[in-house]
C-alpha atoms as a PDB file:
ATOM      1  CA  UNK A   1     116.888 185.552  -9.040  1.00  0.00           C
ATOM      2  CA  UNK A   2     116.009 183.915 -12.466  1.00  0.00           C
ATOM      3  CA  UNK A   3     119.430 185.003 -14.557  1.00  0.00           C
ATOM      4  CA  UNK A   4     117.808 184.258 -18.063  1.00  0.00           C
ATOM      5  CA  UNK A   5     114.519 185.049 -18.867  1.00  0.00           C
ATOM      6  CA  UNK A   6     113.004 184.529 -22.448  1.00  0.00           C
ATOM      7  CA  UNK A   7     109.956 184.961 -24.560  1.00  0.00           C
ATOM      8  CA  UNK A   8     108.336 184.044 -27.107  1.00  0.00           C
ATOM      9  CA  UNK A   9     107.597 181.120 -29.442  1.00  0.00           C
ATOM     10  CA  UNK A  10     107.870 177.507 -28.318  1.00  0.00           C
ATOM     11  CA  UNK A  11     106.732 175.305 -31.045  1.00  0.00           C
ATOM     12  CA  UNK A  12     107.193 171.703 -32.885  1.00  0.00           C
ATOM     13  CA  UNK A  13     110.110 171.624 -35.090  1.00  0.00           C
ATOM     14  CA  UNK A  14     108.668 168.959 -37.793  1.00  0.00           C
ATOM     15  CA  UNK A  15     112.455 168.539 -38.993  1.00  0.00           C
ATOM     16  CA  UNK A  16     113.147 166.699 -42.027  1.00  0.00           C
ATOM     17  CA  UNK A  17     115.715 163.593 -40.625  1.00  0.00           C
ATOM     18  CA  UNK A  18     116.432 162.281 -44.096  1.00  0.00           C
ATOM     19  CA  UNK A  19     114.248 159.613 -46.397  1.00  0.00           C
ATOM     20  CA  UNK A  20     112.898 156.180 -46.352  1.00  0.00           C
ATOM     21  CA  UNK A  21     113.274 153.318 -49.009  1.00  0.00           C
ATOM     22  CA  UNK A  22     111.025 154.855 -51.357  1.00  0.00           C
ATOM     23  CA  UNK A  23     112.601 158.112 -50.870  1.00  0.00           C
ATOM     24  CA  UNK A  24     109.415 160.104 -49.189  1.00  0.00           C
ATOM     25  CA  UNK A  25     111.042 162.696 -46.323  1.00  0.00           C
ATOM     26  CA  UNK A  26     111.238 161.421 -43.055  1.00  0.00           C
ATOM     27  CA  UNK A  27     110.539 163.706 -40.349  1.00  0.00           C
ATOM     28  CA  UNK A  28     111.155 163.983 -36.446  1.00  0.00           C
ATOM     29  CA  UNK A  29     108.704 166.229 -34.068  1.00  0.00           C
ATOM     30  CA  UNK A  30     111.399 167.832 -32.241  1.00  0.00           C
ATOM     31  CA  UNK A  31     110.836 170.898 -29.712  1.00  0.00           C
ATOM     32  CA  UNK A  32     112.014 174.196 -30.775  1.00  0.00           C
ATOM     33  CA  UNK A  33     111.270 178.011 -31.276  1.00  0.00           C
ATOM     34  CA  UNK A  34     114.043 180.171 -30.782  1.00  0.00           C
ATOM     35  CA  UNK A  35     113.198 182.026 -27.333  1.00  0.00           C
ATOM     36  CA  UNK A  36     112.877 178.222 -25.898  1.00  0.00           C
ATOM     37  CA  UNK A  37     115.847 177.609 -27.910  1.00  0.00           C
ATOM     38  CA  UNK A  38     118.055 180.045 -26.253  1.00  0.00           C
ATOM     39  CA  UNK A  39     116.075 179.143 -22.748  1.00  0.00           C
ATOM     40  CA  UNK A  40     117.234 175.549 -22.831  1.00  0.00           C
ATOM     41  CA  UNK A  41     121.139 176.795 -23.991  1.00  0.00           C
ATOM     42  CA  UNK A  42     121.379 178.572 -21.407  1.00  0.00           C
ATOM     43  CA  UNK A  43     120.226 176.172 -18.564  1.00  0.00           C
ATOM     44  CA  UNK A  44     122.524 173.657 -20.258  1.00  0.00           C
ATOM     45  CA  UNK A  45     125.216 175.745 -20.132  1.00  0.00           C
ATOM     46  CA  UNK A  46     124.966 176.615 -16.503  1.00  0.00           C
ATOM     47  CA  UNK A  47     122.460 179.372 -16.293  1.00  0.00           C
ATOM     48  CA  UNK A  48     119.138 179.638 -14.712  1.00  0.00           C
ATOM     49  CA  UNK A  49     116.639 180.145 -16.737  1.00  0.00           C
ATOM     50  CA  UNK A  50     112.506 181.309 -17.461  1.00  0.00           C
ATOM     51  CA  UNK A  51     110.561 181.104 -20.705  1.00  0.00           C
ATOM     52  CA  UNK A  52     106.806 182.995 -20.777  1.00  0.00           C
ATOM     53  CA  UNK A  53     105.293 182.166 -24.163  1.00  0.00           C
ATOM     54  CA  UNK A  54     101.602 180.050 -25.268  1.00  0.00           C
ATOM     55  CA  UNK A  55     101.026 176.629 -25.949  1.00  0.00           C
ATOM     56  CA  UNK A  56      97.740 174.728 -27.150  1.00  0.00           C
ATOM     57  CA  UNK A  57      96.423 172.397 -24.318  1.00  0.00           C
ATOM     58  CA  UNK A  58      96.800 169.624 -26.462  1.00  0.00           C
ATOM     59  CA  UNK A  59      99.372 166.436 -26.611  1.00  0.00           C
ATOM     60  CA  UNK A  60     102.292 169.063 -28.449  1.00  0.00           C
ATOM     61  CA  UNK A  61     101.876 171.967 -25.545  1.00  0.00           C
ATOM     62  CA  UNK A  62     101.749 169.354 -22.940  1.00  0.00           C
ATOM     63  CA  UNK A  63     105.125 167.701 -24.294  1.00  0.00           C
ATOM     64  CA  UNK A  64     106.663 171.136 -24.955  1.00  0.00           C
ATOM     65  CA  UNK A  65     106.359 172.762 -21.449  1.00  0.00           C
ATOM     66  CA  UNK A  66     107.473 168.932 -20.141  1.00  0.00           C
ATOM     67  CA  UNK A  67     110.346 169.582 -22.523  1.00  0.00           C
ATOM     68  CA  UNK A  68     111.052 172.984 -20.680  1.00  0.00           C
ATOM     69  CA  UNK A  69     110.948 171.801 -17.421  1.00  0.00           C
ATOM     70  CA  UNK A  70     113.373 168.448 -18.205  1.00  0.00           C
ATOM     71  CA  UNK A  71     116.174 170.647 -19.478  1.00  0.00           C
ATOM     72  CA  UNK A  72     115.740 173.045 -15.752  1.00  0.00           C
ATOM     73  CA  UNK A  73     113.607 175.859 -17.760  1.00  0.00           C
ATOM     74  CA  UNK A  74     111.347 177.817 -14.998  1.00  0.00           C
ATOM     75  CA  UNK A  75     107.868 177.068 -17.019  1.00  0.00           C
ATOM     76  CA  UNK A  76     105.770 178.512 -14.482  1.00  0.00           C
ATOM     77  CA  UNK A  77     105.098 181.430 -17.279  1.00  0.00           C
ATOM     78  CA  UNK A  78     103.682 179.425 -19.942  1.00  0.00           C
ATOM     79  CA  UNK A  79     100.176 179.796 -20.915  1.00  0.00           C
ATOM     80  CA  UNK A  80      97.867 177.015 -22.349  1.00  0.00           C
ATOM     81  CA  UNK A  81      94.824 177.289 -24.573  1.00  0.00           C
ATOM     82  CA  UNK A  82      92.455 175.939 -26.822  1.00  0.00           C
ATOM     83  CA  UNK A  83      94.197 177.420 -29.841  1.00  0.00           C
ATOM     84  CA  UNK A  84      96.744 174.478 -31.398  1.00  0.00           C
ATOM     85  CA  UNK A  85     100.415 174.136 -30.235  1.00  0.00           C
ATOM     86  CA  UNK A  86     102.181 176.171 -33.385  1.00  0.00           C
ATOM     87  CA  UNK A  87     104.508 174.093 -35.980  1.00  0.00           C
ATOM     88  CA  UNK A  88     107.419 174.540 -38.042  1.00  0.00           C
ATOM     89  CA  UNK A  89     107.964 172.199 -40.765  1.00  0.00           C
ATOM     90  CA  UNK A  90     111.578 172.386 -41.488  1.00  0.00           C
ATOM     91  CA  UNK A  91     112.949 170.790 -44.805  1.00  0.00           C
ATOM     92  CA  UNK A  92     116.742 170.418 -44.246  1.00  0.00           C
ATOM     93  CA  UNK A  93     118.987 170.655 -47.943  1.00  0.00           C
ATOM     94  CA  UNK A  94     122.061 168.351 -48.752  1.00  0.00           C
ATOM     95  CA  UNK A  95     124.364 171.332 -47.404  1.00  0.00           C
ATOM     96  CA  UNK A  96     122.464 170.834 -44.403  1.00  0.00           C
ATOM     97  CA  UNK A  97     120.451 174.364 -45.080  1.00  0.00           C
ATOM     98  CA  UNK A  98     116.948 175.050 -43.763  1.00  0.00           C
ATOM     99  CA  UNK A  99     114.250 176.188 -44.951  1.00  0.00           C
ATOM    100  CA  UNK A 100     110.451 176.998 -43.112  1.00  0.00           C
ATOM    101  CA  UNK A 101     107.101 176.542 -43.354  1.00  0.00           C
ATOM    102  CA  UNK A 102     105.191 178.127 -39.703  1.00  0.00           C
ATOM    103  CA  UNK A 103     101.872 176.651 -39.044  1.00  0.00           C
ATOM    104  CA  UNK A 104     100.701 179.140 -36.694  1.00  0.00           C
ATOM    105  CA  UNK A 105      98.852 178.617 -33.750  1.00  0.00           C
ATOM    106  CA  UNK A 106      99.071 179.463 -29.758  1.00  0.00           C
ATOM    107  CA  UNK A 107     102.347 181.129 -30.025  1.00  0.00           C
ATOM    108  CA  UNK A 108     101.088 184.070 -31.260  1.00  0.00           C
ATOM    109  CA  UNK A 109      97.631 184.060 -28.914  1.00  0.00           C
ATOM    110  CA  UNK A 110      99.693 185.674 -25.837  1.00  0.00           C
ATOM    111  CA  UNK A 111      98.411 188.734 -24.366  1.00  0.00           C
ATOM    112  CA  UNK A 112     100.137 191.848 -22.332  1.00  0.00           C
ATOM    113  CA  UNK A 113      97.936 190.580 -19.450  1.00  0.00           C
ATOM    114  CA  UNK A 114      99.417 186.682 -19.737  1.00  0.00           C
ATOM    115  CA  UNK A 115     102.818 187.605 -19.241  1.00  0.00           C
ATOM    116  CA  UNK A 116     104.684 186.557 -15.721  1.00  0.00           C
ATOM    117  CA  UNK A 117     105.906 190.445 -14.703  1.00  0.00           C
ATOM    118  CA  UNK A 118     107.735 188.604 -11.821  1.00  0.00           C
ATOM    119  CA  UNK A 119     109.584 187.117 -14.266  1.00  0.00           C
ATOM    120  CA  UNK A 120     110.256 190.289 -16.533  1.00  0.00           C
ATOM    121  CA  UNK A 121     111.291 192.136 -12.935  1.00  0.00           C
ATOM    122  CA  UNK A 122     113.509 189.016 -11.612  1.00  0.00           C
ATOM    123  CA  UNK A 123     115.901 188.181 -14.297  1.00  0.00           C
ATOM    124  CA  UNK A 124     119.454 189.609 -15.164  1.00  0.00           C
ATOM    125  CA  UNK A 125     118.323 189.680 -18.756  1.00  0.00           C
ATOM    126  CA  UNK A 126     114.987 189.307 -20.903  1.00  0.00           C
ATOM    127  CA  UNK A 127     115.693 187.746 -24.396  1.00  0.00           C
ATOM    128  CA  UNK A 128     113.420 187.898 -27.377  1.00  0.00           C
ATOM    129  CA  UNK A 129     112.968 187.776 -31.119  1.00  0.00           C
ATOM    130  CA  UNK A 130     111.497 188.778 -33.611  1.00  0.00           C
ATOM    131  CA  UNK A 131     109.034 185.997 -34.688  1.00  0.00           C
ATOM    132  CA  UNK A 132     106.705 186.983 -31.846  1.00  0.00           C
ATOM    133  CA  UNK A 133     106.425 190.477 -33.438  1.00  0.00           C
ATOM    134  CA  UNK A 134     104.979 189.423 -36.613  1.00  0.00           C
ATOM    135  CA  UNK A 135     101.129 189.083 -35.283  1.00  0.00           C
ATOM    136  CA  UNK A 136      99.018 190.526 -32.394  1.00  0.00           C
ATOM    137  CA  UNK A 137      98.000 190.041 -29.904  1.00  0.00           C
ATOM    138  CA  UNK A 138     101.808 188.521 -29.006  1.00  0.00           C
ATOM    139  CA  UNK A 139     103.566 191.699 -30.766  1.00  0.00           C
ATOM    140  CA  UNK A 140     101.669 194.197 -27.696  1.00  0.00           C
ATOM    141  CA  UNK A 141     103.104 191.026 -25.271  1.00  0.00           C
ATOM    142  CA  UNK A 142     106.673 191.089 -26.265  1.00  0.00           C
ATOM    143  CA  UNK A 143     106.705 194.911 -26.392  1.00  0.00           C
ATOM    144  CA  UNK A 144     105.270 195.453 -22.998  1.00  0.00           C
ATOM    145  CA  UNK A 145     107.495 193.019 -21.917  1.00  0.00           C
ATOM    146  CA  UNK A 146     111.143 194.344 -23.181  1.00  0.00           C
ATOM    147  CA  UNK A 147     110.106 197.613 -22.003  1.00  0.00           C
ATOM    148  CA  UNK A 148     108.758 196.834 -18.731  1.00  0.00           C
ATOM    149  CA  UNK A 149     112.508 194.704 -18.335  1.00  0.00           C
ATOM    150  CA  UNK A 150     113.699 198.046 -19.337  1.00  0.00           C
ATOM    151  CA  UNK A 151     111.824 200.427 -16.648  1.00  0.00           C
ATOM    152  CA  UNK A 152     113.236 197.485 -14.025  1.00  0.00           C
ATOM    153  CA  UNK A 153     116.764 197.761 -14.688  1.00  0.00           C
ATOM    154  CA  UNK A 154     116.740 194.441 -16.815  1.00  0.00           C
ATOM    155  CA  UNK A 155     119.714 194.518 -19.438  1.00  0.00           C
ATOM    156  CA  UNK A 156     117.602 193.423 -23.026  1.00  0.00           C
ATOM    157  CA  UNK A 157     118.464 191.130 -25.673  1.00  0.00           C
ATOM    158  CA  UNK A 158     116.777 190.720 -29.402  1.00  0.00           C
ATOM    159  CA  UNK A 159     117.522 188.231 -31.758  1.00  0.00           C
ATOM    160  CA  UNK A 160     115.632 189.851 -35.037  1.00  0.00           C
ATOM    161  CA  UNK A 161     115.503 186.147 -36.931  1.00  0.00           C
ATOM    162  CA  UNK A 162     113.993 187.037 -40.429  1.00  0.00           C
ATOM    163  CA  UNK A 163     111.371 184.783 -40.806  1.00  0.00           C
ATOM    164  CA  UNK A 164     109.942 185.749 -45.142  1.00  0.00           C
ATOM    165  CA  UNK A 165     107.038 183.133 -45.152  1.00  0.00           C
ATOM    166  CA  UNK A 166     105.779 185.172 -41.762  1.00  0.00           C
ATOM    167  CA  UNK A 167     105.355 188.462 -42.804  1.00  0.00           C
ATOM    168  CA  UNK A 168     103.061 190.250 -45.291  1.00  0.00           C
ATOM    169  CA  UNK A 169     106.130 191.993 -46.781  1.00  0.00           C
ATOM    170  CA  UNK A 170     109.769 192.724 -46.362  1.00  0.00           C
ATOM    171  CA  UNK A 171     108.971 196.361 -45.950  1.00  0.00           C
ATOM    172  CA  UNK A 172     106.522 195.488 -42.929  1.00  0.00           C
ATOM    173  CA  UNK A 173     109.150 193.066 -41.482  1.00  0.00           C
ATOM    174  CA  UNK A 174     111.780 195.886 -41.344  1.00  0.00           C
ATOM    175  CA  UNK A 175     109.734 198.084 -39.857  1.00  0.00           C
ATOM    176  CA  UNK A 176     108.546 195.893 -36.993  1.00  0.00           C
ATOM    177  CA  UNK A 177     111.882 194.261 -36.491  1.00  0.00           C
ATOM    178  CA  UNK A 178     113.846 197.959 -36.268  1.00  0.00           C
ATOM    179  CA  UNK A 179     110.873 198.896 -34.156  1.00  0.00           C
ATOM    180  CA  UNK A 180     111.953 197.411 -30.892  1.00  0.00           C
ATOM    181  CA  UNK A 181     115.831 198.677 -31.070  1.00  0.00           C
ATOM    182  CA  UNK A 182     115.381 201.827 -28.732  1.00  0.00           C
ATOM    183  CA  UNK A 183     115.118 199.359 -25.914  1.00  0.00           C
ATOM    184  CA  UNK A 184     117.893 196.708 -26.486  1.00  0.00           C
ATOM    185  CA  UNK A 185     120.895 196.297 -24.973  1.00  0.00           C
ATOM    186  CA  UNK A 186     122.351 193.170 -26.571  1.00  0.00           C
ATOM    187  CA  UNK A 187     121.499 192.403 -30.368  1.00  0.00           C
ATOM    188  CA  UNK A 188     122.701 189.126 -31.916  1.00  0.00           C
ATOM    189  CA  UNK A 189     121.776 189.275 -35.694  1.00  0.00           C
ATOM    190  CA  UNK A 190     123.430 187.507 -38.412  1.00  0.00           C
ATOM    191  CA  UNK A 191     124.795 188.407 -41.913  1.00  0.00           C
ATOM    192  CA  UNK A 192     121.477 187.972 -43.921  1.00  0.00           C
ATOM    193  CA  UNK A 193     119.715 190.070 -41.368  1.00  0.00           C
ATOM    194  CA  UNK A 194     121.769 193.271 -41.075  1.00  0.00           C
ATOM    195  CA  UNK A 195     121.090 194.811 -43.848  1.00  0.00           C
ATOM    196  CA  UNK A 196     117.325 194.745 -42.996  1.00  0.00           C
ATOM    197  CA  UNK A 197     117.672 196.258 -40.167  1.00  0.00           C
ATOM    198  CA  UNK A 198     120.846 199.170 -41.313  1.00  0.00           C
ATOM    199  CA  UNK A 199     120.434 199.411 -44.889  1.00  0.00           C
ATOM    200  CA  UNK A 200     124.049 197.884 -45.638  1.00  0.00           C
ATOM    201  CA  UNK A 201     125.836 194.558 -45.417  1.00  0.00           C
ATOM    202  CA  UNK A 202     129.285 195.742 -44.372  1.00  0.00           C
ATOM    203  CA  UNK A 203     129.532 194.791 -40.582  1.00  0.00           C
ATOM    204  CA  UNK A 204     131.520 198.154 -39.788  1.00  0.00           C
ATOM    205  CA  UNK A 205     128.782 200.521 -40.682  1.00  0.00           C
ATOM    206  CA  UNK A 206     126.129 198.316 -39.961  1.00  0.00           C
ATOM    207  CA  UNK A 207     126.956 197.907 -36.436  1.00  0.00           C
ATOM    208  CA  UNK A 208     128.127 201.591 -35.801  1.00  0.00           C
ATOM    209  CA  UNK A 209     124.454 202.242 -37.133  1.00  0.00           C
ATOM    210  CA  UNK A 210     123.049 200.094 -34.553  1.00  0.00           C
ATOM    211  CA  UNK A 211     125.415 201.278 -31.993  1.00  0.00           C
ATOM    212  CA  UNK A 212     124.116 204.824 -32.972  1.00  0.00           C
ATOM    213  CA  UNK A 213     120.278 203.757 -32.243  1.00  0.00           C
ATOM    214  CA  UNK A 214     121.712 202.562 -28.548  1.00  0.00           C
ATOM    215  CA  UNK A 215     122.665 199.115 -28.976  1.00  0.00           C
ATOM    216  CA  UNK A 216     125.555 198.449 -26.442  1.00  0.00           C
ATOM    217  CA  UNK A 217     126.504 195.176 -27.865  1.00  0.00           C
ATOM    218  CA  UNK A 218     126.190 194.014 -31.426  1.00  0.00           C
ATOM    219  CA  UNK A 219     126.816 190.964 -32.076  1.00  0.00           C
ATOM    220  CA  UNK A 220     126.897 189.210 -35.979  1.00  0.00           C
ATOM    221  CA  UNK A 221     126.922 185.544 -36.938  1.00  0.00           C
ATOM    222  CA  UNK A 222     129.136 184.504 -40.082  1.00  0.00           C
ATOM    223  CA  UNK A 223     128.300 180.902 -40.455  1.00  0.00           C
ATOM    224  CA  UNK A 224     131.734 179.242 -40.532  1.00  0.00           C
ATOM    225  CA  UNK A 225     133.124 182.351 -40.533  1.00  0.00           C
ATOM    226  CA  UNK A 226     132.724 182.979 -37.129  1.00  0.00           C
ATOM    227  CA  UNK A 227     131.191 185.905 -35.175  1.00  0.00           C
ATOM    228  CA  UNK A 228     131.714 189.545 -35.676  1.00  0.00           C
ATOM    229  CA  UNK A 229     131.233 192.369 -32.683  1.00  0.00           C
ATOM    230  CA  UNK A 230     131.069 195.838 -31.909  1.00  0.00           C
ATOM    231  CA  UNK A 231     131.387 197.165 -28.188  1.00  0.00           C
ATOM    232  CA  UNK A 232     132.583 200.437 -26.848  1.00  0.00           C
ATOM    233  CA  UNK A 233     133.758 201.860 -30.262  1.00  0.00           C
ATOM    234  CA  UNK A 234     135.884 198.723 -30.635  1.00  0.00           C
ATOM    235  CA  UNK A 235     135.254 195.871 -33.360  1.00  0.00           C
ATOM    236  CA  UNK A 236     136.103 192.759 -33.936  1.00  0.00           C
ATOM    237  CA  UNK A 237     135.925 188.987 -35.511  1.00  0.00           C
ATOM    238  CA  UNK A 238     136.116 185.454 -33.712  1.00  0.00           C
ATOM    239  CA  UNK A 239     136.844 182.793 -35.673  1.00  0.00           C
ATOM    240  CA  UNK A 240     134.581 179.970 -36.040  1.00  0.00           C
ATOM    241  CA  UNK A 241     134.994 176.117 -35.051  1.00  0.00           C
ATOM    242  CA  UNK A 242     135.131 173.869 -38.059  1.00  0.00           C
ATOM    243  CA  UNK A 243     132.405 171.212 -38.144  1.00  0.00           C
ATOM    244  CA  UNK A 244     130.828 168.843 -39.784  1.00  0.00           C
ATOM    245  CA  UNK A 245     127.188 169.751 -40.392  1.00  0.00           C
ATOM    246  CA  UNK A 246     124.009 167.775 -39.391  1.00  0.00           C
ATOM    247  CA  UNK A 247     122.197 170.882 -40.139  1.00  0.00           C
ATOM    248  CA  UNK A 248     122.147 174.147 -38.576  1.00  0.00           C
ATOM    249  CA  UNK A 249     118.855 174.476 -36.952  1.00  0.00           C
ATOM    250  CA  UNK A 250     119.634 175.624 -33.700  1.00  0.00           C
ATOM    251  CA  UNK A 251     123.169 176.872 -34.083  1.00  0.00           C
ATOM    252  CA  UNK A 252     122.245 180.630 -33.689  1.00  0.00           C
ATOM    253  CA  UNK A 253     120.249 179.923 -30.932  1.00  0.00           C
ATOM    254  CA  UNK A 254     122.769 177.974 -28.754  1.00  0.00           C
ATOM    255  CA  UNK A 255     125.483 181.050 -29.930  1.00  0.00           C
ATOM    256  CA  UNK A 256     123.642 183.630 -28.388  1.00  0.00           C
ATOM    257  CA  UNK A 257     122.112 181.722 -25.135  1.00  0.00           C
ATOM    258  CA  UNK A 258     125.955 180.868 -24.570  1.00  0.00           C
ATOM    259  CA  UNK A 259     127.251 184.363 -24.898  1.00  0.00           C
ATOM    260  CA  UNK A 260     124.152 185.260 -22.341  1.00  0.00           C
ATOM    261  CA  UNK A 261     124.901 182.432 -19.857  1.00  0.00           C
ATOM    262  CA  UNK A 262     128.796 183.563 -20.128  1.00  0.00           C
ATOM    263  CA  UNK A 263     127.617 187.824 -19.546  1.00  0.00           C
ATOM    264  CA  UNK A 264     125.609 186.466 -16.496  1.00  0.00           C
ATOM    265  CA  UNK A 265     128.420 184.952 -14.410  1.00  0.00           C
ATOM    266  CA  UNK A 266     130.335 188.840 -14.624  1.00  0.00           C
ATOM    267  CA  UNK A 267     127.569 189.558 -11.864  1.00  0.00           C
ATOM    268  CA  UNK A 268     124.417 191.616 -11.428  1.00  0.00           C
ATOM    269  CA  UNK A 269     125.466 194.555 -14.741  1.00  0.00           C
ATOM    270  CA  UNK A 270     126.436 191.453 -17.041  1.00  0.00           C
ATOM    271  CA  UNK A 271     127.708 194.286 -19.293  1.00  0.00           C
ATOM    272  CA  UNK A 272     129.567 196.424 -17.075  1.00  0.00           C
ATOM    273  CA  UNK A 273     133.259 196.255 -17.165  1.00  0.00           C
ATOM    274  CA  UNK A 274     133.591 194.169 -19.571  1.00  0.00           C
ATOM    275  CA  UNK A 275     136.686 193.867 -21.964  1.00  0.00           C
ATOM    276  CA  UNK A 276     137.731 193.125 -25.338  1.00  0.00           C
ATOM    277  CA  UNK A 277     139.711 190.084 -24.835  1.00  0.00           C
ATOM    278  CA  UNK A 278     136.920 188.748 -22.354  1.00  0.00           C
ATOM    279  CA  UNK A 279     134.490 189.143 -24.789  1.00  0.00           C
ATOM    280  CA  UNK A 280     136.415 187.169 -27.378  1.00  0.00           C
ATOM    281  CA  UNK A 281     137.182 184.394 -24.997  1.00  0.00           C
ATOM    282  CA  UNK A 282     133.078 184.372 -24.516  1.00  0.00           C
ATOM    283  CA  UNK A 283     132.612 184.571 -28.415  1.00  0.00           C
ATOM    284  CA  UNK A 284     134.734 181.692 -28.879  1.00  0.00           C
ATOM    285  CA  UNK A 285     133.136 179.593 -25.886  1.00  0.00           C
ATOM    286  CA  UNK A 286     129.874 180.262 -27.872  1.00  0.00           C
ATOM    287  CA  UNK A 287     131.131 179.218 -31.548  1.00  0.00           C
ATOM    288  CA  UNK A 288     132.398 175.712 -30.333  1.00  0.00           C
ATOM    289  CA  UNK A 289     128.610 175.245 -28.568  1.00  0.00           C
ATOM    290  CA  UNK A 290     126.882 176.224 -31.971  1.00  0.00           C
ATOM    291  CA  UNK A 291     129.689 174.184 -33.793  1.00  0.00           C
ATOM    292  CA  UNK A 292     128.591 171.322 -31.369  1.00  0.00           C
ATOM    293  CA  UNK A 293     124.719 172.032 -32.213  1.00  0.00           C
ATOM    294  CA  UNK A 294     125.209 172.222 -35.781  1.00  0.00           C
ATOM    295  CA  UNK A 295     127.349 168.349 -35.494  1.00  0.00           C
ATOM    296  CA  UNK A 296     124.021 167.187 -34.866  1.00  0.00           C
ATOM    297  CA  UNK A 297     120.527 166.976 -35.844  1.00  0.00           C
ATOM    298  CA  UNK A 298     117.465 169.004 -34.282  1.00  0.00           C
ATOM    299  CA  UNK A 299     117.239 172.389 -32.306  1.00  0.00           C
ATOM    300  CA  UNK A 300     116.974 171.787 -28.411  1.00  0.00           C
ATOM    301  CA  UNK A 301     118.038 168.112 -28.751  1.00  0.00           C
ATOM    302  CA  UNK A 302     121.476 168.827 -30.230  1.00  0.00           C
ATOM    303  CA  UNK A 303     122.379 171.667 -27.804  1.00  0.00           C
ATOM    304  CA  UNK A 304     125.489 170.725 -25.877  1.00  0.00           C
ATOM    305  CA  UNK A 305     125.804 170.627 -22.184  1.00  0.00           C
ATOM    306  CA  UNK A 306     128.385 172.735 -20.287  1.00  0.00           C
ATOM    307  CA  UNK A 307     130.295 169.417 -19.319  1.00  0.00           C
ATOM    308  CA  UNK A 308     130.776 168.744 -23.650  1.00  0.00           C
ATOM    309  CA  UNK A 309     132.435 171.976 -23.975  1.00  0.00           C
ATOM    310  CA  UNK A 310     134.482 172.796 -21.034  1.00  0.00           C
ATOM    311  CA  UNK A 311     135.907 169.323 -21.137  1.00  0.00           C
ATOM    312  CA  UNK A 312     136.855 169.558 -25.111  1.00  0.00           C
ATOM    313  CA  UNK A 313     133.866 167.360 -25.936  1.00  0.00           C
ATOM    314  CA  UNK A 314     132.392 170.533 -27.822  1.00  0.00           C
ATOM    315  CA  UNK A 315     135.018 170.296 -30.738  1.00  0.00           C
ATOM    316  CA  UNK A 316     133.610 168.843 -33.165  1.00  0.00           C
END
């Protein structure tokens, strides 16, 4: 049994790496998306791990899936067309901030029929976001999927990553982003998204809100402050590991697929029985591997390995 399955975008992160002599941006074509983000944290971290999602059959898709399969991804569910391998041009700030422009393409082009339901049925957990909700026919493919994980017994996890420049408004983005909650289990969100999705910023009654809707686990990112949780009535704050920042892209990514690839050792229920105190020994395991991420430059190519954290390697 595949422990981690995900799905969603893969995609070029064209990732600004600084500037030349004449001070024109210099940029690097690194492999990202934030389904195959989470994928390749996990299998680093000691999970097994799937990714369905669409590619172009061009020089980008071909690299991508190769990409996948290097860092022990199960690509057997990605799909390859004519349409072009999608792009994200991110522009990194001083503070080491980002900031997107998507050049859509493939990503978006998969289809209810295209997805792997051997994967969806053979996994502990099925892991998307929200990025694949914002066009068709990939919206109807990430639904079908996260419910048919659901029918199965599959515990469900959504990252809903606000992505402006991808939707039409805000008003449609909160609308499809809340849309899928009914069927998740495990929600990792951070502090710019929660009031999107509850209608207030304060992490108590945003996450009782969510909690309400049937979210078991709520989890909220704080930048350097840490991570923030709710689970069985209970709520609480990790602290965060102090770094110094490359830039960030990644860092939410690597959080949640090292939560997931913690949950998945507790057995075939990765939620049931699970405690307070372990919980906040698996929120700090996952700050010091997005601390690590954010020490360095690039999504997937910064991600630490299990071996960096466990033997202190991951403190930056």
């Amino acid at each position: 049994m595949t422990e981690i399955t995900t799905i969603g975008e893969v995609l070029i992160d064209l990732t600004q790496t600084g500037v030349n002599g004449q001070n024109v941006p210099v940029f690097a074509a690194n492999p990202g998306g934030a389904p195959a983000n989470v994928a390749v944290a996990t299998a680093r971290l000691g999970a097994s791990a799937a990714f369905i999602g669409k590619v172009g059959r061009d020089g980008f898709g071909a690299y991508l899936t190769g990409v996948l399969t290097e860092n022990g991804v199960d690509a057997s569910g990605v799909r390859a067309d004519e349409t072009p391998t999608t792009m994200a041009v991110v522009t990194v700030a001083a503070s080491g901030e980002r900031s997107f422009r998507f050049v859509r393409g493939a990503d978006s082009a998969l289809t209810p029929e295209e997805v792997d339901t051997r994967l969806v049925e053979g996994t502990k957990v099925l892991h998307f976001g929200s990025v694949s909700l914002t066009a068709a026919p990939a919206r109807s493919a990430t639904l079908f999927a996260a419910r048919h994980a659901r029918e199965h017994g599959v515990l469900v996890s959504y990252d809903p990553n606000y992505r402006e420049a991808l939707w039409g408004s805000q008003e449609e983005a909160v609308e499809w982003m809340r849309t899928p909650l009914p069927l998740v289990d495990v929600l990792k969100l951070s502090d710019e998204e929660l009031p999107l999705l509850t209608g207030t910023d304060d992490p108590e009654e945003g996450s009782r809100r969510l909690a309400d809707q049937g979210v078991s686990l709520v989890l909220l990112t704080l930048g350097a402050g840490g991570a923030f949780y709710r689970w069985q009535g209970r709520t609480g704050q990790v602290p965060g590991v102090a770094t110094t920042v490359a830039d960030t892209n990644g860092a939410g990514d690597t959080f949640l697929g090292a939560v997931l690839s913690r949950l998945v050792r507790r057995g075939e229920k990765p939620l049931e029985g699970l405690t307070a105190p372990e919980l906040e020994e698996i929120l700090a395991f996952a700050n010091r591997a997005a601390s690590k991420t954010c020490s360095r430059s690039g999504a997937i190519p910064a991600m630490p390995t299990l071996a960096e954290l466990e033997d202190g390697k991951g403190d930056a």
